[in-house]
N, C-alpha and C. Protein backbone atom coordinates (compact mmCIF):
# COMPACT_ATOMS: atom_id res chain seq x y z
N UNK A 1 0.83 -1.20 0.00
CA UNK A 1 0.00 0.00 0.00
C UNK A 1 0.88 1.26 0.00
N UNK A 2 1.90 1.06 0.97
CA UNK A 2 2.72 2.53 1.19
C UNK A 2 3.07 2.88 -0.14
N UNK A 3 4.25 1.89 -0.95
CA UNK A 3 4.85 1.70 -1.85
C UNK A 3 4.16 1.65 -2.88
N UNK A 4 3.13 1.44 -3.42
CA UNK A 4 1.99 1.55 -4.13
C UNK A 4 1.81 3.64 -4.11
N UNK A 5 1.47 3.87 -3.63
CA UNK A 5 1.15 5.57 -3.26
C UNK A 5 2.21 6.53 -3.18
N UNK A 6 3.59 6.06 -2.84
CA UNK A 6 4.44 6.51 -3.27
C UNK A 6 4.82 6.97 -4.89
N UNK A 7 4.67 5.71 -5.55
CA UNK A 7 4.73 4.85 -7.10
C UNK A 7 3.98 5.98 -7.78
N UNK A 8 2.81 6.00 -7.33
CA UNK A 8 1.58 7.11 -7.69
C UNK A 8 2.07 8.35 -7.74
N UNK A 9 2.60 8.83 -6.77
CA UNK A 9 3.11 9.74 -6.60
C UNK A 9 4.17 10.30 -7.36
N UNK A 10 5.13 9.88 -7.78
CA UNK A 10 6.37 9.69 -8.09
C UNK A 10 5.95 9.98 -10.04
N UNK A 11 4.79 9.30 -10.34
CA UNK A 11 4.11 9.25 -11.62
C UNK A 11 3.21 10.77 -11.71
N UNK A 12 2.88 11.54 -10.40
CA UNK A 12 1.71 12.33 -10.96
C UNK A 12 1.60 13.03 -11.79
N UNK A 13 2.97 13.77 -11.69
CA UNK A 13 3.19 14.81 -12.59
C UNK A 13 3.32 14.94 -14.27
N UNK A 14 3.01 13.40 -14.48
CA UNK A 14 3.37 13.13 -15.95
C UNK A 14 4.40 13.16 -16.77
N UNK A 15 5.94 13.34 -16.01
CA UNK A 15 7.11 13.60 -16.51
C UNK A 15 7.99 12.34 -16.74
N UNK A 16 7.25 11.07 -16.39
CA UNK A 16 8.44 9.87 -16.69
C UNK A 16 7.55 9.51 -18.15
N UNK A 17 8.31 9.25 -19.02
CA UNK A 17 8.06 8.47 -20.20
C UNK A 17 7.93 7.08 -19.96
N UNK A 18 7.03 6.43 -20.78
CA UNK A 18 7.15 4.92 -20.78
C UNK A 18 8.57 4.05 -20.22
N UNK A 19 9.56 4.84 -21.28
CA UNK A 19 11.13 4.08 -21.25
C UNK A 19 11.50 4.35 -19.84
N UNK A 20 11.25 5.39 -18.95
CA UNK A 20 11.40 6.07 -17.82
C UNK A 20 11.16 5.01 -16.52
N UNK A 21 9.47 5.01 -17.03
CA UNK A 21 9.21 4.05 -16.24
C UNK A 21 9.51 2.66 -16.24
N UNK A 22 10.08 2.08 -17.34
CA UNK A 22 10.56 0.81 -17.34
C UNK A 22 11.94 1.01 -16.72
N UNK A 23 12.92 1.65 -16.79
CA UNK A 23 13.99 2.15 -16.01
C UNK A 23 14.15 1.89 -14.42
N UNK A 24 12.81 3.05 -14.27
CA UNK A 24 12.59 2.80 -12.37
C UNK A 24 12.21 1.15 -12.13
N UNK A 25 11.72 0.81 -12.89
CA UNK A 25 10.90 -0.77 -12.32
C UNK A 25 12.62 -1.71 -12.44
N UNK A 26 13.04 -1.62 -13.00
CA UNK A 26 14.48 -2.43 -13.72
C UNK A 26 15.53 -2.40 -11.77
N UNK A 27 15.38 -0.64 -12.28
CA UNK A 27 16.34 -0.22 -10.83
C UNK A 27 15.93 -0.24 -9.51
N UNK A 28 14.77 -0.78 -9.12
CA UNK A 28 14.04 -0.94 -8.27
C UNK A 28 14.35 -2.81 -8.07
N UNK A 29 13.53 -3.24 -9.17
CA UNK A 29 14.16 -4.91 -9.27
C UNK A 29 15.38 -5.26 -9.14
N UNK A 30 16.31 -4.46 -9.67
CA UNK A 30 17.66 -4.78 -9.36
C UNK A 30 18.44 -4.42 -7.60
N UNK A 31 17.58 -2.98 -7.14
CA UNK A 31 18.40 -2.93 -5.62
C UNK A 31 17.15 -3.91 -5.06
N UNK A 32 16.10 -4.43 -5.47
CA UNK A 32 15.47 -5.74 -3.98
C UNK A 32 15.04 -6.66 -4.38
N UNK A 33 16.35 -7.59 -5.38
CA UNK A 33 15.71 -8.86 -6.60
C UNK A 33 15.64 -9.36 -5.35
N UNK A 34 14.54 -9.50 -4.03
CA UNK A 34 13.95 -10.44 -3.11
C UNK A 34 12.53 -9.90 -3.22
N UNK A 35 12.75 -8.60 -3.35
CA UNK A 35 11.28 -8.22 -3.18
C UNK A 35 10.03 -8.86 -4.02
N UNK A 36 10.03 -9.02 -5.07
CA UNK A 36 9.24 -10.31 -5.85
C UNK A 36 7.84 -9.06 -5.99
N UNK A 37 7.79 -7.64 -6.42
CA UNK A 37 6.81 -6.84 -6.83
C UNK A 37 6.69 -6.52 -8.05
N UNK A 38 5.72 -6.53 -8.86
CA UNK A 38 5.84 -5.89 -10.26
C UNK A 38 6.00 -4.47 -10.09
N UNK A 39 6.85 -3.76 -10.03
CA UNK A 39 6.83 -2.38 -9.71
C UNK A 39 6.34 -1.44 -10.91
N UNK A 40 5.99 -1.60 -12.42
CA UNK A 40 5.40 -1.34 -13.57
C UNK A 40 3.69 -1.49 -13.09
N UNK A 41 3.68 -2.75 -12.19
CA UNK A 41 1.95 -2.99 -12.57
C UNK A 41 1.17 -2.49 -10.91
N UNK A 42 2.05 -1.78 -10.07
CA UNK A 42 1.31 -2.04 -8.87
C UNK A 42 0.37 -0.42 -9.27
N UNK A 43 -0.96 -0.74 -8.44
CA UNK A 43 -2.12 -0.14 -8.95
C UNK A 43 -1.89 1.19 -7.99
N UNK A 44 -3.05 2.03 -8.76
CA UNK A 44 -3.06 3.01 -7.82
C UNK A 44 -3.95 3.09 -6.88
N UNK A 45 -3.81 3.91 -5.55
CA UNK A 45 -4.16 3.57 -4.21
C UNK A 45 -5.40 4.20 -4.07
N UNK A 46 -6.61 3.30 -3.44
CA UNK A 46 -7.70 4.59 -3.27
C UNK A 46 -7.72 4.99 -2.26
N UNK A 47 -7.88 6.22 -1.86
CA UNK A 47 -8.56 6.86 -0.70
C UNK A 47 -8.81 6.29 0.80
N UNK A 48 -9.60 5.32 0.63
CA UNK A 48 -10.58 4.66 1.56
C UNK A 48 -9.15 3.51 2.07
N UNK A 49 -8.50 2.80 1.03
CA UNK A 49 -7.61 1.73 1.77
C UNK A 49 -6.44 2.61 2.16
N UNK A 50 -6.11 3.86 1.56
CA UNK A 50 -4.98 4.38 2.45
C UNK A 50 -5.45 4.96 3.72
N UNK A 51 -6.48 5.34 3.95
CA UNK A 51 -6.89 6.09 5.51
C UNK A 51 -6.43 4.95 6.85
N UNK A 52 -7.65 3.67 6.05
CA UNK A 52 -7.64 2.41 6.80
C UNK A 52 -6.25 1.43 6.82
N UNK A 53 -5.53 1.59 6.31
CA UNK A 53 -3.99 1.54 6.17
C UNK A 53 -3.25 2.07 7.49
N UNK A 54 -3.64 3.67 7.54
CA UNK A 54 -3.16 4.11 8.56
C UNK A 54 -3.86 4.41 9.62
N UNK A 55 -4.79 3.96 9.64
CA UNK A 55 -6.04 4.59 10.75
C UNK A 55 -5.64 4.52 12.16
N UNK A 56 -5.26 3.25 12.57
CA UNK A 56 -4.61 3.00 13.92
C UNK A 56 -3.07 3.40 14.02
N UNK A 57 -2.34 4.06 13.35
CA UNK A 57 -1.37 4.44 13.69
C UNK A 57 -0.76 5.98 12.90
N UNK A 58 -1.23 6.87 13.78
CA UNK A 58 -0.81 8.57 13.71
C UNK A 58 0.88 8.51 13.09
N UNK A 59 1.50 8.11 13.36
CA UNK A 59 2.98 8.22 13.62
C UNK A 59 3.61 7.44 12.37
N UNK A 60 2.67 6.20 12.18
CA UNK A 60 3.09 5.81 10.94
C UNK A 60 2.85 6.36 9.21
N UNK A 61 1.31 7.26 10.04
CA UNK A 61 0.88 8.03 9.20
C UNK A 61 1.93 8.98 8.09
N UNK A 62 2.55 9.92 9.34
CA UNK A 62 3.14 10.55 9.81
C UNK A 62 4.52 10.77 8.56
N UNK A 63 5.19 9.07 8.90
CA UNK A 63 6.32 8.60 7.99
C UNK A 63 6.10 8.68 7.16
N UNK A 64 4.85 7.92 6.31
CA UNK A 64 4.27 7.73 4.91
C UNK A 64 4.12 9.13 4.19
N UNK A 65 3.88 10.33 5.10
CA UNK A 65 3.89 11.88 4.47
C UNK A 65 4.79 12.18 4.36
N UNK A 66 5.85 11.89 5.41
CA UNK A 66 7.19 12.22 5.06
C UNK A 66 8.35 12.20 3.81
N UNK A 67 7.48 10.43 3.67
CA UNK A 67 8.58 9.69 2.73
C UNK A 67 7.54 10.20 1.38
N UNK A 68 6.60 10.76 1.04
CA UNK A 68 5.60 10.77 0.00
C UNK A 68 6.68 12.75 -0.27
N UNK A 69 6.84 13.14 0.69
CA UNK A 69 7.55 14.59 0.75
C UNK A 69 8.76 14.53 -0.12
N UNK A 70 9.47 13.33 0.39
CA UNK A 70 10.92 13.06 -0.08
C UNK A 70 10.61 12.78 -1.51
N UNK A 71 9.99 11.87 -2.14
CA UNK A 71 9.46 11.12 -3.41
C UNK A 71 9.50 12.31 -4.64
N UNK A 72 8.59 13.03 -3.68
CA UNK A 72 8.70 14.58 -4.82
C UNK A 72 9.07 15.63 -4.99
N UNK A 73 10.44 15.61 -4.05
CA UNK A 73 11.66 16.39 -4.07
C UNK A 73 12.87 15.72 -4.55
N UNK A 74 12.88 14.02 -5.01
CA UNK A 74 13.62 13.70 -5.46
C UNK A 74 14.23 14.28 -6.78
N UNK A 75 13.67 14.65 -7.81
CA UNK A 75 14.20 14.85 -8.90
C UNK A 75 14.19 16.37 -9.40
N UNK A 76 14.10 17.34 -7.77
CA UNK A 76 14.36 18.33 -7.63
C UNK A 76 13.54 19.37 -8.48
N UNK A 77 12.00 18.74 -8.89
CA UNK A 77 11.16 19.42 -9.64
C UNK A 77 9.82 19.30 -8.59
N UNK A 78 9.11 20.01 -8.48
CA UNK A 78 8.09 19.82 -7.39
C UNK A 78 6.67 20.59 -8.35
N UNK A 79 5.89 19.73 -8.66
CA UNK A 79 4.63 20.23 -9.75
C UNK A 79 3.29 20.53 -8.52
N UNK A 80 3.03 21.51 -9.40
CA UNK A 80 1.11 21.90 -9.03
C UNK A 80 0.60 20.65 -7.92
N UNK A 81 0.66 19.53 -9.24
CA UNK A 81 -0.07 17.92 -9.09
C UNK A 81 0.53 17.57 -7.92
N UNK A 82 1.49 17.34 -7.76
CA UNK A 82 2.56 16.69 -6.62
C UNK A 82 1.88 17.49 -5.31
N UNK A 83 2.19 18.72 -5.30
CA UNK A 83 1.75 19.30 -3.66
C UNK A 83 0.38 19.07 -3.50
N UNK A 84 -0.03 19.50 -4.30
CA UNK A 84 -1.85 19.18 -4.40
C UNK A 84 -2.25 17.91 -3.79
N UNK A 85 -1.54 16.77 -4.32
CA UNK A 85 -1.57 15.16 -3.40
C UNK A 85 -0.73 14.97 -2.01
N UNK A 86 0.06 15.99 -1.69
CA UNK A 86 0.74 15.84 -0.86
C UNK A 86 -0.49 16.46 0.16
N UNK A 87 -0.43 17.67 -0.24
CA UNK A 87 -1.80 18.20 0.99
C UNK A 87 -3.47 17.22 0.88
N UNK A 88 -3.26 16.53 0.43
CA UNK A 88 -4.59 15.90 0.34
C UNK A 88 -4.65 14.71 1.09
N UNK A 89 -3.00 13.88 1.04
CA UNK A 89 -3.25 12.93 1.83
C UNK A 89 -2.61 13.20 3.15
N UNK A 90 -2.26 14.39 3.38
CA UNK A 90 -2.13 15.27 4.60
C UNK A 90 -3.48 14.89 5.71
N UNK A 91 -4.75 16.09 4.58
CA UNK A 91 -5.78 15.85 4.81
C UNK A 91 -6.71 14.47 5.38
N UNK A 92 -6.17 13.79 4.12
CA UNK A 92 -6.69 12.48 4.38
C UNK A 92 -6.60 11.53 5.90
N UNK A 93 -5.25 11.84 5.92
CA UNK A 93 -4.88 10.84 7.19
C UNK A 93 -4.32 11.88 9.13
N UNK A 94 -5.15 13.25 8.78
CA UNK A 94 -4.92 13.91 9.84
C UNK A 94 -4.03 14.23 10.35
N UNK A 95 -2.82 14.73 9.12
CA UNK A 95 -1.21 14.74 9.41
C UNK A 95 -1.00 16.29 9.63
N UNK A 96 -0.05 16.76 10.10
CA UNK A 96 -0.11 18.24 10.84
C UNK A 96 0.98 18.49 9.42
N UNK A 97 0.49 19.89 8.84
CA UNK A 97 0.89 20.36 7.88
C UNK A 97 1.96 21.21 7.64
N UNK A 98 2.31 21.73 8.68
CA UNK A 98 2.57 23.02 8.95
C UNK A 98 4.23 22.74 8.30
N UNK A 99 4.52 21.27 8.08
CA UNK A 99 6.23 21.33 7.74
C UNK A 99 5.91 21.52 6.05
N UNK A 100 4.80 21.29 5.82
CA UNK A 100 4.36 21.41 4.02
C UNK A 100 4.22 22.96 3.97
N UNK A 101 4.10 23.87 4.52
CA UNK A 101 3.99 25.73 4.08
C UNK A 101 5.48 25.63 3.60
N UNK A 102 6.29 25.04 3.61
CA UNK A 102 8.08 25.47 3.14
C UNK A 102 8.00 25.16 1.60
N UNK A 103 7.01 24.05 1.13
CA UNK A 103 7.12 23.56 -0.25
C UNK A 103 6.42 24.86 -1.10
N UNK A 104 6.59 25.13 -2.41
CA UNK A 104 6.39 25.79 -3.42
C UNK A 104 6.34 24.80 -4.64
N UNK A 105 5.49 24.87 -5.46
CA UNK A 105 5.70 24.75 -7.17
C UNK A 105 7.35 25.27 -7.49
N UNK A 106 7.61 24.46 -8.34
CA UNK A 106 8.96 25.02 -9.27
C UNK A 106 8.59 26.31 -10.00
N UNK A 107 7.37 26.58 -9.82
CA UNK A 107 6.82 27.70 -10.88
C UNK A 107 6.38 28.86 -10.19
N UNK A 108 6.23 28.90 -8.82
CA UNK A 108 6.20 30.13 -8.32
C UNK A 108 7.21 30.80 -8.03
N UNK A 109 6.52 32.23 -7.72
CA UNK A 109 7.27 33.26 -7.92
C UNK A 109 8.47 33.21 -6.41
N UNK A 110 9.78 33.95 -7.02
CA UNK A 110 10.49 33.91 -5.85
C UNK A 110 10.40 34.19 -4.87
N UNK A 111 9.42 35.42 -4.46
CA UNK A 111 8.79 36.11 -3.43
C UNK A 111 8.05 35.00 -2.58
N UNK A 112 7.16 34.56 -3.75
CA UNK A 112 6.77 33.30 -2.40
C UNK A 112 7.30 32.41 -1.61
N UNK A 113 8.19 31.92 -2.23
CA UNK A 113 9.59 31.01 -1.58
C UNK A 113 10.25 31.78 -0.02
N UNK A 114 10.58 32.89 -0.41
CA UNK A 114 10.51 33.68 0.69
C UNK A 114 9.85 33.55 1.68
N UNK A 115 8.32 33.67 1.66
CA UNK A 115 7.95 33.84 2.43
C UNK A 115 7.67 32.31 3.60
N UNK A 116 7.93 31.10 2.98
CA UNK A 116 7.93 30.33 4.02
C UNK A 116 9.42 29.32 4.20
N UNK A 117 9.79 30.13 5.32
CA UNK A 117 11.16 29.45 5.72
C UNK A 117 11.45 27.80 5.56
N UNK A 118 11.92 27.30 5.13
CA UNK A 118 12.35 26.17 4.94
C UNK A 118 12.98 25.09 6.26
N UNK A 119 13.53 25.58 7.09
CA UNK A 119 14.28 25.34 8.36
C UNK A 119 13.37 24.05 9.31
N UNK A 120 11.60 24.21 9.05
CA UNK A 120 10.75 23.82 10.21
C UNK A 120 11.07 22.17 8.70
N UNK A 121 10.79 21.69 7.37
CA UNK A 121 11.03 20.98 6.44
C UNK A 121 12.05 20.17 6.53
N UNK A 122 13.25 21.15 6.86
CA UNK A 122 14.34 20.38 7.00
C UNK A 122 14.52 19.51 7.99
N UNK A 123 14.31 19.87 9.45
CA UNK A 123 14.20 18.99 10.73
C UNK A 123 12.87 17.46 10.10
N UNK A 124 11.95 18.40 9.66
CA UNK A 124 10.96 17.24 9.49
C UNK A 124 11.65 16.09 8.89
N UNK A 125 12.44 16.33 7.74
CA UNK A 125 12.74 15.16 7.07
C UNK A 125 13.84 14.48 7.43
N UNK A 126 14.68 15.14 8.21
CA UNK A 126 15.72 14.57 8.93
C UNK A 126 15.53 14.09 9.72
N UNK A 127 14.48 13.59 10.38
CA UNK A 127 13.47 12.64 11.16
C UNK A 127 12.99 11.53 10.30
N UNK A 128 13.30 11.37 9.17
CA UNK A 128 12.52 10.08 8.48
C UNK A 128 13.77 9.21 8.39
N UNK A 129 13.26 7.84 8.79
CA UNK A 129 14.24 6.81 8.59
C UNK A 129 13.48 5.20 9.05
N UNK A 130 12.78 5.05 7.15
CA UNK A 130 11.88 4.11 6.87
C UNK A 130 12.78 2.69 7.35
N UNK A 131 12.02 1.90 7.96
CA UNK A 131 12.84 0.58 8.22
C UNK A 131 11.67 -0.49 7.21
N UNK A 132 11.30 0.17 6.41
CA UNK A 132 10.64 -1.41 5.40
C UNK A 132 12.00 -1.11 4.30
N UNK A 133 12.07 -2.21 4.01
CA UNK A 133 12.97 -2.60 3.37
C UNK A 133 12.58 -1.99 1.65
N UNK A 134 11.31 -2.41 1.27
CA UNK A 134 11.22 -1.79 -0.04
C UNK A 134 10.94 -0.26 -0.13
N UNK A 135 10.18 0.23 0.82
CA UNK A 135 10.54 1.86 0.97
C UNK A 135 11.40 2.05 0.91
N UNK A 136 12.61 2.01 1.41
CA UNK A 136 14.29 2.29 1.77
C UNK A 136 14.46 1.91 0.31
N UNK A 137 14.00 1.36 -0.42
CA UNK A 137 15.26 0.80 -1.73
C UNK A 137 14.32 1.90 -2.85
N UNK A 138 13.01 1.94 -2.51
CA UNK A 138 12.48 3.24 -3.42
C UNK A 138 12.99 4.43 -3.62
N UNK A 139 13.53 5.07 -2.05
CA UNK A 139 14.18 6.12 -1.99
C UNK A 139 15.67 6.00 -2.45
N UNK A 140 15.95 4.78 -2.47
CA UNK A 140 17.48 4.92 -2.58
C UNK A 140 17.92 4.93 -4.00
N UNK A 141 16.70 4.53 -4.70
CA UNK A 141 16.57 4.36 -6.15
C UNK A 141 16.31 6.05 -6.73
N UNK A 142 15.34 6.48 -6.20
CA UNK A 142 15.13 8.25 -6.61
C UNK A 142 15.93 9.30 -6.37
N UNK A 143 16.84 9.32 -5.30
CA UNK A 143 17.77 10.15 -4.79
C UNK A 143 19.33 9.86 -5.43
N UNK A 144 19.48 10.95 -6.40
CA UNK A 144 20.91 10.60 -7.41
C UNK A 144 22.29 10.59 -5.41
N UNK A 145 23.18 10.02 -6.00
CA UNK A 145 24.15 9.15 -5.18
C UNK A 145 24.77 10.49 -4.27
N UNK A 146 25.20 11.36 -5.64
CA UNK A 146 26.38 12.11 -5.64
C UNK A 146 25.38 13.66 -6.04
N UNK A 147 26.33 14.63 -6.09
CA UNK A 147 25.85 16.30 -6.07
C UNK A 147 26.49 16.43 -7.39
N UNK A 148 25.42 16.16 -8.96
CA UNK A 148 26.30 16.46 -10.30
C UNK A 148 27.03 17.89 -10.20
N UNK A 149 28.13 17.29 -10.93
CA UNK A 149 29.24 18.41 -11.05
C UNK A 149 28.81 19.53 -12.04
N UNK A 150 29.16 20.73 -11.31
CA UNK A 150 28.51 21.69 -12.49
C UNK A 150 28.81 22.10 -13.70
N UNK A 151 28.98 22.46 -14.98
CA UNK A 151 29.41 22.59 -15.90
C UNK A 151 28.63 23.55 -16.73
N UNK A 152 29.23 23.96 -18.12
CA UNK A 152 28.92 25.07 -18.89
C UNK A 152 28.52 24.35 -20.18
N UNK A 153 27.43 24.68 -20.75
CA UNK A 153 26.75 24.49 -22.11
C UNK A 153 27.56 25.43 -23.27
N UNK A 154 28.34 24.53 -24.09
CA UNK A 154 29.29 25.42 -25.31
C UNK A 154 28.77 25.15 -26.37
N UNK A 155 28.44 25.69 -26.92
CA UNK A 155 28.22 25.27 -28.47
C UNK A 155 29.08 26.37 -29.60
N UNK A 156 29.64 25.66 -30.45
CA UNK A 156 30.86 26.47 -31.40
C UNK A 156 31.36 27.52 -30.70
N UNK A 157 32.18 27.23 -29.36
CA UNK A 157 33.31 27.71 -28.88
C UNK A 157 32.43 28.67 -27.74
N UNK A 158 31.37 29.13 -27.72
CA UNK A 158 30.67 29.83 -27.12
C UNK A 158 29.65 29.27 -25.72
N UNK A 159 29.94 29.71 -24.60
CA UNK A 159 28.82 29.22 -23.64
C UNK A 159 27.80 30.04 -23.85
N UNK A 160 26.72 29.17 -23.80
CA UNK A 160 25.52 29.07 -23.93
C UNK A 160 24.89 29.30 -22.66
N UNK A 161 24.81 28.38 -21.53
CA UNK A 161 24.59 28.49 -20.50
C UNK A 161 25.62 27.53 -19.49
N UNK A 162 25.38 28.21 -17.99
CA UNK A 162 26.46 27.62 -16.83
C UNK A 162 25.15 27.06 -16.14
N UNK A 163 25.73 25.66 -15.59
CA UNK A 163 24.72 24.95 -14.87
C UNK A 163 25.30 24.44 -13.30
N UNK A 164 24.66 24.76 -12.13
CA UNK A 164 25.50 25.70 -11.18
C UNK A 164 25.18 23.52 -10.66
N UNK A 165 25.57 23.17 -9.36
CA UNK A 165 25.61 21.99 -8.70
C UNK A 165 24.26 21.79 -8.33
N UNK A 166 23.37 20.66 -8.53
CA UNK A 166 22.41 20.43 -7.47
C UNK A 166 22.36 21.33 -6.81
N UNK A 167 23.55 20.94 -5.55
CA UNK A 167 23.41 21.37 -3.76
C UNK A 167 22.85 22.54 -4.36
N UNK A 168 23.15 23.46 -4.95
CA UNK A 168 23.19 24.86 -5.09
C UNK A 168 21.62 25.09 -5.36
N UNK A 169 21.29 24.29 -6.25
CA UNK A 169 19.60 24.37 -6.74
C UNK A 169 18.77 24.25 -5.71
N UNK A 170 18.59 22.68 -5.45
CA UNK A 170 18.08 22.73 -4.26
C UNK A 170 18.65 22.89 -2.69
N UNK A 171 17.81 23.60 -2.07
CA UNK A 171 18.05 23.82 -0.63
C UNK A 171 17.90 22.55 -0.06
N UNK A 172 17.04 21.64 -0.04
CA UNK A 172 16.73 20.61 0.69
C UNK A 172 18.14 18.98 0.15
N UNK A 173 19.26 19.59 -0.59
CA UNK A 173 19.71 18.55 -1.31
C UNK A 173 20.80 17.90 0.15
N UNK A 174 21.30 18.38 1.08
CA UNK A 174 21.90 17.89 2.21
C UNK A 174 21.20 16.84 2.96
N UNK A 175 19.62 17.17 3.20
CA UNK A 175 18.37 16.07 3.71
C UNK A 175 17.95 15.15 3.05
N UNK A 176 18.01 15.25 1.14
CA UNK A 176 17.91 14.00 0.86
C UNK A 176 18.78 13.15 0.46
N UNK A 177 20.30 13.88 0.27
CA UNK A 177 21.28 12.86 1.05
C UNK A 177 21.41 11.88 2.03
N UNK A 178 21.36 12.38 3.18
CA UNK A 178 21.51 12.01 4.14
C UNK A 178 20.54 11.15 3.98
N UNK A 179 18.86 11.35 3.97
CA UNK A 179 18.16 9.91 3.90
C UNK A 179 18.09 8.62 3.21
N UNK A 180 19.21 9.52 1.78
CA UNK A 180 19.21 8.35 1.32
C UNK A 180 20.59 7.29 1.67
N UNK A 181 21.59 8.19 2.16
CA UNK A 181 22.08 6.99 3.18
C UNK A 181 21.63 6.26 4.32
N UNK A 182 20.85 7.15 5.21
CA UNK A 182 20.07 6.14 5.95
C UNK A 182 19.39 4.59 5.70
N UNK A 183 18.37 5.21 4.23
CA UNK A 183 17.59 3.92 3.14
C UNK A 183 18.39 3.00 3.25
N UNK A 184 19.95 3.85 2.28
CA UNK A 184 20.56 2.37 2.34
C UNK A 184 20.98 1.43 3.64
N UNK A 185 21.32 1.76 4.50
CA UNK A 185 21.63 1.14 5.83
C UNK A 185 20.58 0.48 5.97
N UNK A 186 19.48 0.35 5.50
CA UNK A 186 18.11 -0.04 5.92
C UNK A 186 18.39 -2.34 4.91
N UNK A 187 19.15 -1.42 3.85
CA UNK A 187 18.80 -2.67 3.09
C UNK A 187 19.73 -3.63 3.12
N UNK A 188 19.57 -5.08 2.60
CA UNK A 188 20.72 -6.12 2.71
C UNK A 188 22.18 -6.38 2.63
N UNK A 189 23.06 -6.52 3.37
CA UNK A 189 24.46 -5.94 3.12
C UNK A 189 25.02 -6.24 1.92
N UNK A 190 24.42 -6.93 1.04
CA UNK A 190 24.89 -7.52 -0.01
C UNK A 190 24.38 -6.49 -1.08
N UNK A 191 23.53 -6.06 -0.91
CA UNK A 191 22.34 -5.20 -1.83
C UNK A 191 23.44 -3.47 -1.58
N UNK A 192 23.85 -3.25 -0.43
CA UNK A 192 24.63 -2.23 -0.17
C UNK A 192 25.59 -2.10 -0.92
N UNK A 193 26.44 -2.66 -0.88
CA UNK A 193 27.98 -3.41 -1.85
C UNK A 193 27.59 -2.95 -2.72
N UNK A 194 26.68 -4.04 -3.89
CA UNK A 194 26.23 -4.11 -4.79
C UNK A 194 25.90 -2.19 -5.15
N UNK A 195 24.84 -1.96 -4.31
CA UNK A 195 24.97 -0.57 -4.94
C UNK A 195 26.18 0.48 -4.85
N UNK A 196 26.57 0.64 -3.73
CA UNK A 196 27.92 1.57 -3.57
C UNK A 196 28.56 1.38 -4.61
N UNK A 197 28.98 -0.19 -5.12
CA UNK A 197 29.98 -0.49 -6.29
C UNK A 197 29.49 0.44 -7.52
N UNK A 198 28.18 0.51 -7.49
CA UNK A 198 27.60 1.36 -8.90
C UNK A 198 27.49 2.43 -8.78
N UNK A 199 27.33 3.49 -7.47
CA UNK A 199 27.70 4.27 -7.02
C UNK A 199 29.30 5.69 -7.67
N UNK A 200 29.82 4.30 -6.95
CA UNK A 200 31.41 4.79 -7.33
C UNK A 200 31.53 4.61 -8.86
N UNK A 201 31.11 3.62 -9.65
CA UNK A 201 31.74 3.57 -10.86
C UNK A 201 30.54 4.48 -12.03
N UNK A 202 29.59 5.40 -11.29
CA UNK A 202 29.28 6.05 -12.02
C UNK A 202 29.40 7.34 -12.58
């Protein structure tokens, strides 16, 4: 269910292509060939089984907003669609909001960014540290390893444009570091190896 709504999530915005999504399902199968999920076919979540999912537990609730937070700050683009589901299953499952006023659209104006400090976001998520094993390998799969190196767009001898580091883009890129080393600590020591090795040689 979690992992299911995540998946959803991760899809709302309409920005993975088919090939995209066969990619994530590949790199997903490959960090938890135990997990035994079609990660292409798992459905999307309704309403009613995610409440009752979390109904008896606030706190687990809690995580699942957290890690649904992280999902769509992974690829350092944050859409309309994305916050819109984020505050809904806020709503849904009686989760205290107040660490979601820091998020913005990629498309609003800078002024608004301003106006809600980021600082109360950051603690929030530096508090998440999923112990299911296929959550941990979701995140560890969405969150790039390393901070791409920055570089300049030349075309016939001329820059075009300078493209500054991650860190630099996003503010939140130190927190989803860090969780996604946590993730990994989460998963099989063999599965660790295995990724670090690809890690480094990428």
């Amino acid at each position: 269910m979690w992992l299911s709504a995540l998946h959803q999530l991760a899809l709302a915005d309409g920005d993975f292509s088919e090939e995209e999504r066969r990619t994530l399902a590949d790199h997903l199968a490959a960090t938890l060939p135990n997990a035994e999920l079609d990660w292409e076919g798992l459905p999307p979540v309704q309403d009613r089984d995610l409440a009752g999912a979390f109904a008896e537990d606030p706190t687990l609730a809690e995580q699942f907003l957290r890690s649904a937070v992280v999902v769509s700050l992974a690829d350092g683009h944050l859409s309309d669609k994305e916050l819109a589901l984020l505050h809904h299953w806020a709503d849904l499952l009686g989760c205290d909001q107040s660490a979601l006023k820091g998020l913005q659209p990629c498309d609003a104006p800078t002024s608004a960014l301003n106006l809600h400090p980021l600082e109360p976001l950051k603690h929030w998520l530096d508090a998440l540290d999923p112990s299911d094993q296929a959550v941990a390998g979701f995140i560890v799969s969405l969150i790039p390893a390393q901070c791409p190196f920055e570089r300049d767009i030349v075309l016939f001898g001329h820059k075009l444009v300078h493209i500054p580091p991650m860190c630099q883009l996003n503010p939140l890129y130190d927190q989803l570091v860090g969780l996604r080393f946590r993730c990994l600590s989460r998963l099989p020591q063999d599965e660790q190896l295995r990724i670090s090795r690809r890690d480094c040689s990428a």
